[in-house]
C-alpha atoms as a PDB file:
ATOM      1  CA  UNK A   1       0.000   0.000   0.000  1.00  0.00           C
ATOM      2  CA  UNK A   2       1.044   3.777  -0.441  1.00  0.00           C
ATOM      3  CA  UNK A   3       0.132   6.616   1.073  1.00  0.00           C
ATOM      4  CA  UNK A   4       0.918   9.692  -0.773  1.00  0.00           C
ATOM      5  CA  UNK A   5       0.649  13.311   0.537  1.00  0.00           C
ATOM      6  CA  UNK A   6       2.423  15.950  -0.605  1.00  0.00           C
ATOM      7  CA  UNK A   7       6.644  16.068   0.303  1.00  0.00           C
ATOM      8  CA  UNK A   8       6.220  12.287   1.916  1.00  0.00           C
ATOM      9  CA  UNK A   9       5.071   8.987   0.765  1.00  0.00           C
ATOM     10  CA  UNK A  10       4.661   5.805   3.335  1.00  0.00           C
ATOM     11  CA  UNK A  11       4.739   2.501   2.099  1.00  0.00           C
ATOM     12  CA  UNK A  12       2.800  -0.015   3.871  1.00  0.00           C
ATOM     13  CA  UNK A  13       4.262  -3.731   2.890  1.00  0.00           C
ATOM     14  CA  UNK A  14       1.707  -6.761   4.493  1.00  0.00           C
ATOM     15  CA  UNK A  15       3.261 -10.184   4.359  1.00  0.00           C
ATOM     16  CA  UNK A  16       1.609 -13.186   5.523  1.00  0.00           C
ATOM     17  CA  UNK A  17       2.873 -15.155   7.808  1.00  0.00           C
ATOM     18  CA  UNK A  18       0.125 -17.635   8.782  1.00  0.00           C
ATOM     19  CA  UNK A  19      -3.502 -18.783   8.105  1.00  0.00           C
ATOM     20  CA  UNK A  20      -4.761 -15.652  10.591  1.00  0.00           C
ATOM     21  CA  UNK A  21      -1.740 -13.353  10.990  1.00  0.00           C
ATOM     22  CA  UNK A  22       0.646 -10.713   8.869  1.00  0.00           C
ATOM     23  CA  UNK A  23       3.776  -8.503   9.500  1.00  0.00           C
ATOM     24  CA  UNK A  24       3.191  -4.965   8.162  1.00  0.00           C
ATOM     25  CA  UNK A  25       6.521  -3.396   7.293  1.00  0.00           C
ATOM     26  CA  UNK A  26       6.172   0.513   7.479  1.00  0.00           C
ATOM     27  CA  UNK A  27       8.666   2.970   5.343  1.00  0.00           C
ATOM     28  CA  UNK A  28       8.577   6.642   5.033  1.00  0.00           C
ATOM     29  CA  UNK A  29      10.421   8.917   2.435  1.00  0.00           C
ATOM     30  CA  UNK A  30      10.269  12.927   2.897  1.00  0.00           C
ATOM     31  CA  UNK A  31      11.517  15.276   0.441  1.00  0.00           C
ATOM     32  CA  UNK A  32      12.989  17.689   3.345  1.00  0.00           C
ATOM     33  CA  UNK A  33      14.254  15.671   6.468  1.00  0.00           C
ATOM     34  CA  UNK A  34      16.542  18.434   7.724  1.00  0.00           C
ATOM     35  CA  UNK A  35      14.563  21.355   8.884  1.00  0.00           C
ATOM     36  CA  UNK A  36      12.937  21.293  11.955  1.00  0.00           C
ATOM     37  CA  UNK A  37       9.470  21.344  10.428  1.00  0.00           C
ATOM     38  CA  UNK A  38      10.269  18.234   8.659  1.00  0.00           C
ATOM     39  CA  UNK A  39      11.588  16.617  11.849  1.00  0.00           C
ATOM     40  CA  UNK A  40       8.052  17.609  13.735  1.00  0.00           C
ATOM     41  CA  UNK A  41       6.084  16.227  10.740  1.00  0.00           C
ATOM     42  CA  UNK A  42       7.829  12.990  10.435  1.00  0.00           C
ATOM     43  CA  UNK A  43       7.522  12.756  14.365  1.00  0.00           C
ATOM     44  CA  UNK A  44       3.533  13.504  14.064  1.00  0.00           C
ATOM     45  CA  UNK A  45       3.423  10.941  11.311  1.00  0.00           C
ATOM     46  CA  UNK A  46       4.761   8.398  13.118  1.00  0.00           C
ATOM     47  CA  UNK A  47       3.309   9.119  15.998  1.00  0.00           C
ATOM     48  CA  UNK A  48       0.383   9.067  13.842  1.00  0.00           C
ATOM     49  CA  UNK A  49       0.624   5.622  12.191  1.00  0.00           C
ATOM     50  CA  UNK A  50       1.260   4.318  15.999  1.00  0.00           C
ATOM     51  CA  UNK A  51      -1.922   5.542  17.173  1.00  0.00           C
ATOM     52  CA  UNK A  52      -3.903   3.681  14.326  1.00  0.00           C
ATOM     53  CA  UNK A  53      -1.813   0.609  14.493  1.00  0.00           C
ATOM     54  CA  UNK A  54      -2.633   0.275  18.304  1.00  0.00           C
ATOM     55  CA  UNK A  55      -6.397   0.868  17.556  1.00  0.00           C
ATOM     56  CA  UNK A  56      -5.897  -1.544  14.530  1.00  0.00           C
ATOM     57  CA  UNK A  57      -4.645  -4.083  17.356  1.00  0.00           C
ATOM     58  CA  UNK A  58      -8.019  -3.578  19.474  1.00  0.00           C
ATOM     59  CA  UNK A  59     -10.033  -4.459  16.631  1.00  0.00           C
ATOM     60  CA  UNK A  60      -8.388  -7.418  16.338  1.00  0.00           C
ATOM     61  CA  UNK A  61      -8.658  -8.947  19.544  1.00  0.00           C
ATOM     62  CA  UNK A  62     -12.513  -8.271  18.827  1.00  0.00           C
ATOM     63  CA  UNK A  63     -12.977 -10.661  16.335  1.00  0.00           C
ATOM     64  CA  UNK A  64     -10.628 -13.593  17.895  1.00  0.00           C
ATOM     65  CA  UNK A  65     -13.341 -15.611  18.586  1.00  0.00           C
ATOM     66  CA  UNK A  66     -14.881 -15.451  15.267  1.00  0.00           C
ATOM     67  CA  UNK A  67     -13.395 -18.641  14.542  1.00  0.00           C
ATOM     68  CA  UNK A  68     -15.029 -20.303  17.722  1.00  0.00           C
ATOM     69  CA  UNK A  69     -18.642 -22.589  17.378  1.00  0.00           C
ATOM     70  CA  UNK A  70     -19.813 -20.194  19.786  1.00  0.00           C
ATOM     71  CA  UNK A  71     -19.688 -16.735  17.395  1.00  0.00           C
ATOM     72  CA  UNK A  72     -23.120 -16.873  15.419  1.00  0.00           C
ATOM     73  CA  UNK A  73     -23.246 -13.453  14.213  1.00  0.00           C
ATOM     74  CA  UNK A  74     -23.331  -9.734  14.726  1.00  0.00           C
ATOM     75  CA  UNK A  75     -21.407  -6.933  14.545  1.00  0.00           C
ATOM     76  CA  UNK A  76     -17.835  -7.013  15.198  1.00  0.00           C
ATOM     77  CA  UNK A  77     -16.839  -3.759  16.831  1.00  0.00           C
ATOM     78  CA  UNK A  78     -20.337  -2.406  18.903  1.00  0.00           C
ATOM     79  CA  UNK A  79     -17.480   0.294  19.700  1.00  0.00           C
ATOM     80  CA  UNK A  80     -17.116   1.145  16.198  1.00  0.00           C
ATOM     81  CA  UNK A  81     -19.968  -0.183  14.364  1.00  0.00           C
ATOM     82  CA  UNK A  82     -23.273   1.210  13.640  1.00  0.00           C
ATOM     83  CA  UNK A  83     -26.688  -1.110  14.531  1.00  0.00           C
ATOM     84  CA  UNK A  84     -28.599  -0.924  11.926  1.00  0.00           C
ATOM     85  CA  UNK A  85     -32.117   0.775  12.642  1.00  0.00           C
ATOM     86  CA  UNK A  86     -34.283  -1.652   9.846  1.00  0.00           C
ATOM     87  CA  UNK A  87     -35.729  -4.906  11.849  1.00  0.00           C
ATOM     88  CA  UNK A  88     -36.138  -8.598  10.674  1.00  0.00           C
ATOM     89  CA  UNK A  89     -39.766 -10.264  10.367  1.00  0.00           C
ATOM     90  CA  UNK A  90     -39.423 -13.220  12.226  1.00  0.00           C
END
């Protein structure tokens, strides 16, 4: 994956590395890495990318049990999903 913006560009690289895992290998390039307004970007930006990984990593422990007998269905994430507001006939 890339994420382009202008003066940086983060590549995302996902490599599986079993049935229900992957590594993500995060690199950033920057046009200016010398000023001190490029430092504090690049420090925002990863500071950034932490913050989602680390919410990324809550929303996986949500669906561990997906897998199980026990999981029917649902939403995944009550947290971050809507319920929908149309009901079933029965």
């Amino acid at each position: 994956m890339l994420n382009v913006v202008p003066g940086r560009l983060q590549s995302n690289l996902v490599v599986p590395v079993a049935p229900d895992r992957c590594k993500v290998i995060f690199r950033y390039y920057y046009d200016d890495v010398a000023s001190a307004a490029a430092r504090q970007r690049i420090e925002a930006d990863i500071a950034f990318s932490d913050k989602v990984q680390h919410e990324e990593r809550d929303l996986r422990a949500v669906q561990q049990g997906l897998g199980s007998r026990a999981y029917d269905k649902g939403r995944f994430s009550v947290r971050f999903e809507q319920a929908s507001t149309t009901s079933r006939a029965s």
